[in-house]
Protein backbone atom coordinates (compact mmCIF):
# COMPACT_ATOMS: atom_id res chain seq x y z
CA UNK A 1 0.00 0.00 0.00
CA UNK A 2 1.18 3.48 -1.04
CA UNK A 3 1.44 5.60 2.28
CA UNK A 4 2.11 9.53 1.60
CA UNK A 5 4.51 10.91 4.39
CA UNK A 6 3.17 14.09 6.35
CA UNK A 7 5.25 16.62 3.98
CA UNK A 8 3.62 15.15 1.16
CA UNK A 9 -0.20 15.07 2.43
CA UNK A 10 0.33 18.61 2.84
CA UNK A 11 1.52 19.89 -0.17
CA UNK A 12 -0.93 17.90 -1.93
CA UNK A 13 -3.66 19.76 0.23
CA UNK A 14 -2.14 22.91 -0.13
CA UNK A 15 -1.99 22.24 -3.70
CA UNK A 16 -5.77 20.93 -3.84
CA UNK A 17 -7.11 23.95 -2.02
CA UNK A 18 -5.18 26.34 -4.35
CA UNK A 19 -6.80 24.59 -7.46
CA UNK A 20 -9.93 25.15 -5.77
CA UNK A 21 -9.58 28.98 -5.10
CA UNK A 22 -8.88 28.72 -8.66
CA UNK A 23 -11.94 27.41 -10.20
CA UNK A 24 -13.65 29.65 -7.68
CA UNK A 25 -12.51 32.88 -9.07
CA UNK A 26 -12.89 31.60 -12.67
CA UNK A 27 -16.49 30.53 -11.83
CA UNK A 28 -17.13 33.75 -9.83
CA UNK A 29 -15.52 36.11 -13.08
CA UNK A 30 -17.18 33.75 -15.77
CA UNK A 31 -20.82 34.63 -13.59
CA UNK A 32 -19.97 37.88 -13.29
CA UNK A 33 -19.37 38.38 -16.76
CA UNK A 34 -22.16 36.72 -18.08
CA UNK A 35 -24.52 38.73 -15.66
CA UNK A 36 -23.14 42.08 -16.31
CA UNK A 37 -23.21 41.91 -20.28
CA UNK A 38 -25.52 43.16 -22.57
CA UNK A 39 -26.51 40.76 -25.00
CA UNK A 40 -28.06 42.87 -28.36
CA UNK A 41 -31.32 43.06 -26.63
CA UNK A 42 -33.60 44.91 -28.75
CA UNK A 43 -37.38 44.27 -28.62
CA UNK A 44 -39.12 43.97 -31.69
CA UNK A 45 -36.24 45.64 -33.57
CA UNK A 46 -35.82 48.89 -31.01
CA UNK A 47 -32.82 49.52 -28.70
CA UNK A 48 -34.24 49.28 -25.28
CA UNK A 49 -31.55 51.73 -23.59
CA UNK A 50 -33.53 54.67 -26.00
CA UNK A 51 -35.72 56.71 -24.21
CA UNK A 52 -37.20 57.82 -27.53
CA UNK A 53 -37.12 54.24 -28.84
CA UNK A 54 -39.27 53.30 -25.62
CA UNK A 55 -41.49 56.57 -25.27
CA UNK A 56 -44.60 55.04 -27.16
CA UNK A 57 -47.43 56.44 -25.38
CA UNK A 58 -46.37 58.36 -22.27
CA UNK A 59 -48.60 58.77 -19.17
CA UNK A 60 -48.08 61.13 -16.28
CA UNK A 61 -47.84 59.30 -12.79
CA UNK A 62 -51.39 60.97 -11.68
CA UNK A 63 -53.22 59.25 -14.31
CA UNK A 64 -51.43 55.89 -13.85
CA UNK A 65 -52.53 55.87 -10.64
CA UNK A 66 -56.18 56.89 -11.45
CA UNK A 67 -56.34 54.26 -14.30
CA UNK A 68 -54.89 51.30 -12.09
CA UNK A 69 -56.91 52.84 -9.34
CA UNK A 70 -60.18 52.17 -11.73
CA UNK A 71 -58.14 48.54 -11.67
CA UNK A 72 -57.84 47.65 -8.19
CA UNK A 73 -59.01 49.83 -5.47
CA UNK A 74 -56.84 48.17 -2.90
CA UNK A 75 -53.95 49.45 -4.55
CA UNK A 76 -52.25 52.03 -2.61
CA UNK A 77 -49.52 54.77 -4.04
CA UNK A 78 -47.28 56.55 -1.89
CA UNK A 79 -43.99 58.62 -3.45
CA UNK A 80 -41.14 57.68 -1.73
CA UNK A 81 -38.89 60.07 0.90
CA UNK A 82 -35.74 58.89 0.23
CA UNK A 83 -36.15 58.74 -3.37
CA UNK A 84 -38.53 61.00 -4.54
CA UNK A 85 -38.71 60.11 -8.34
CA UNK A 86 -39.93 56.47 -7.54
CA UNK A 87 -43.47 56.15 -6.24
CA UNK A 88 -44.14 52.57 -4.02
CA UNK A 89 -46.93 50.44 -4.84
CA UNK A 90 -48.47 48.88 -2.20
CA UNK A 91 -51.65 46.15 -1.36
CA UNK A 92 -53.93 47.01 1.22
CA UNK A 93 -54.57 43.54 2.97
CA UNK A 94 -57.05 42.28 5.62
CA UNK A 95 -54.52 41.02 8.16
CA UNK A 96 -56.49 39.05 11.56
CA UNK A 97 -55.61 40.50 14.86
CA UNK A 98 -55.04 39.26 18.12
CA UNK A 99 -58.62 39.74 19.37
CA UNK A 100 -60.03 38.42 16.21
CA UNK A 101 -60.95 41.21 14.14
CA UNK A 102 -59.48 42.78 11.00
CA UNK A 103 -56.72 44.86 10.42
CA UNK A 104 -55.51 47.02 7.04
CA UNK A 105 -52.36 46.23 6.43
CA UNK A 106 -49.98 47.66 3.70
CA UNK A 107 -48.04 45.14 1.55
CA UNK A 108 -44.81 46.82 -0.77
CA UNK A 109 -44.95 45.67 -4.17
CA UNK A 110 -42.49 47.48 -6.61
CA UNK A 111 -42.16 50.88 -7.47
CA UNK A 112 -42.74 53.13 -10.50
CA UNK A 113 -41.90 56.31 -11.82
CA UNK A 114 -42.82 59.72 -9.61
CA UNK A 115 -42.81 61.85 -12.92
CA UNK A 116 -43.95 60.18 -16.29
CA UNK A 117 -43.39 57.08 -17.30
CA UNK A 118 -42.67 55.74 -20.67
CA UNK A 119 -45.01 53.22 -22.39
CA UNK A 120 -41.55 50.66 -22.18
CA UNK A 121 -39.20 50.02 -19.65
CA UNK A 122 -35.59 51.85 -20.49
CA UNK A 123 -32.34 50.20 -19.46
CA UNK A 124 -29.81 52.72 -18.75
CA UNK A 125 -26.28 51.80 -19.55
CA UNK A 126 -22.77 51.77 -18.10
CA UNK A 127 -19.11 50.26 -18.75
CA UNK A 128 -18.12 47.76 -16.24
CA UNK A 129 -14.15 46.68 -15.46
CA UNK A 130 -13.60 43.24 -14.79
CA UNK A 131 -10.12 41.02 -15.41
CA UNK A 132 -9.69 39.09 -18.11
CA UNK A 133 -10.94 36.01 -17.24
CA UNK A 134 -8.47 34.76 -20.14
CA UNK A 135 -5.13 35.99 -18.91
CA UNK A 136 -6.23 34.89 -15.00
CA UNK A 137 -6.78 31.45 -16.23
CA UNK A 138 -3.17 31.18 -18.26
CA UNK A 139 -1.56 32.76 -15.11
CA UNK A 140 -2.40 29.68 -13.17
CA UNK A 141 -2.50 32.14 -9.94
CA UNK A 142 -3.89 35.13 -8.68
CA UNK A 143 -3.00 37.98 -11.26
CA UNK A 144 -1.92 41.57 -9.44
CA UNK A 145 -4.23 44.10 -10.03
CA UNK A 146 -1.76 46.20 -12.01
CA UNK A 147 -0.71 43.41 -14.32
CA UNK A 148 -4.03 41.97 -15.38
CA UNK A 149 -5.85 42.98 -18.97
CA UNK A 150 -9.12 44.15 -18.21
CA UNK A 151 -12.34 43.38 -20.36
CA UNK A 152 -15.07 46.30 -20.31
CA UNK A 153 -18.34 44.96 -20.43
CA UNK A 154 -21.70 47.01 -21.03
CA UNK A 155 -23.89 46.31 -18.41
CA UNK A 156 -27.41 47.91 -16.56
CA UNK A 157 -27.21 50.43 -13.83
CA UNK A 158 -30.49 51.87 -14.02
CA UNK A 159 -34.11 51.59 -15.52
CA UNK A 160 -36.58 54.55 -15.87
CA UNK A 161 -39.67 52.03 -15.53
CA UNK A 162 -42.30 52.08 -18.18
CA UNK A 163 -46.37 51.69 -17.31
CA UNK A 164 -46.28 48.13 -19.35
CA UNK A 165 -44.00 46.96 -17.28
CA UNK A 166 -45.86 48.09 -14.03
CA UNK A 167 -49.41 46.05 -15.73
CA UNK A 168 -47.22 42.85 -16.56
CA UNK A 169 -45.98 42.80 -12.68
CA UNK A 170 -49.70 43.39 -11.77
CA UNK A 171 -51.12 41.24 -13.82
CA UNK A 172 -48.59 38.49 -12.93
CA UNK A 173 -49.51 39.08 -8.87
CA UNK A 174 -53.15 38.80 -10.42
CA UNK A 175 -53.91 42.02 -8.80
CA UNK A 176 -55.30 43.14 -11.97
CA UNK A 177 -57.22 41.61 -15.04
CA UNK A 178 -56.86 41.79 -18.93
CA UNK A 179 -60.61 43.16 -18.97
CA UNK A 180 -59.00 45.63 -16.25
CA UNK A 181 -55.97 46.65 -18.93
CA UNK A 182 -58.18 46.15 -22.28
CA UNK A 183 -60.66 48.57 -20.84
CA UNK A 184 -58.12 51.56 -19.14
CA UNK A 185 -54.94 50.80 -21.05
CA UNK A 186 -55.26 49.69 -24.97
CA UNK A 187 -54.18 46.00 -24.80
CA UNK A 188 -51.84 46.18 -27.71
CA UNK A 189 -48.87 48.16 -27.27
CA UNK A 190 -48.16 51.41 -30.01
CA UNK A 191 -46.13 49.37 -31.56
CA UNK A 192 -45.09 46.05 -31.83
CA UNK A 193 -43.18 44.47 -28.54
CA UNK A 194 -42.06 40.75 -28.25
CA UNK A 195 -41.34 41.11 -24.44
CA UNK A 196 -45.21 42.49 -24.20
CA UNK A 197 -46.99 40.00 -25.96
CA UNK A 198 -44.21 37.05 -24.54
CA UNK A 199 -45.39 38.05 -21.24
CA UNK A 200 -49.12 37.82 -21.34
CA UNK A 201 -48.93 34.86 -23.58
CA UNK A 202 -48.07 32.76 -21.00
């Protein structure tokens, strides 16, 4: 039987847990790569990241709330303090009490846009720095910061939120109907949308 002596057990550990660390920050940089990029993601043809591309049919925040107030009267709007160009959408729920009645309770959903809000969501872009997962993986080792080629990457850091995206959410928490969005809202988008019509195909 082949018996490894003490100095060899532990460079073979040492050795095993460095090949681990390894594949951990390849796995961790391939992830974060893949997350981060932007894939050509156009919808129906137009650049999502265009405002004007997006607009379609603009509607001010006070008559998205009156419209999906006309939806669901439980639904409750309130703009936020911290961040007062989103507006919170909340549930008004009958919660049981201690005693055994009722209580109103608020439940957060998502939030929307305070001002107006275009027909389609908008991605807002920005140029992420990450290493090259290419010259990490040749260098067999952790590559210093100063030595490593760097990839830059397009990714999201913000969305203005459009009102078709604030129906799909709804409509997905069932909160709201397609009579509900047929009857306030036009069903069919201006123009032509894949991610619309993929989502309430389903």
């Amino acid at each position: 039987m082949l018996v490894l002596d003490s100095a060899d057990q532990q460079r073979w550990q040492r050795e095993d847990a460095a090949s681990k660390q390894r594949d951990q920050r390849m796995a961790a940089l391939t992830h974060e790569i893949e997350s981060n990029t932007i894939s050509v993601c156009t919808d129906a043809g137009r650049d999502t990241s265009n405002l004007l591309a997006q607009m379609g049919r603009p509607l001010p925040c006070a008559e998205l709330q009156r419209r999906l107030h006309l939806c669901n009267r439980n639904l409750i709007f309130e703009r936020s303090i911290n961040s007062p160009e989103k507006t919170g959408i909340y549930f008004e729920l009958n919660v049981r009490n201690p005693a055994g009645g009722w209580d109103k309770q608020k439940k957060f959903l998502f939030g929307m846009e305070s001002g107006i809000s275009p027909e389609f969501s908008v991605k807002h872009q920005t140029i992420k720095r990450v290493p090259n997962p290419d010259v990490v993986a040749c260098g067999g080792k952790a590559v210093p910061r100063e030595a490593c080629e760097w990839l830059e990457i397009p990714t999201f850091y913000a969305e203005t939120r459009g009102w078709r995206t604030v129906l799909l959410r709804l409509l997905h928490l069932k909160l709201i109907t397609r009579g509900d969005v047929e009857r306030y809202f036009d069903w069919n988008p201006t123009h032509e949308s894949e991610a619309w019509h993929g989502s309430t195909n389903n």
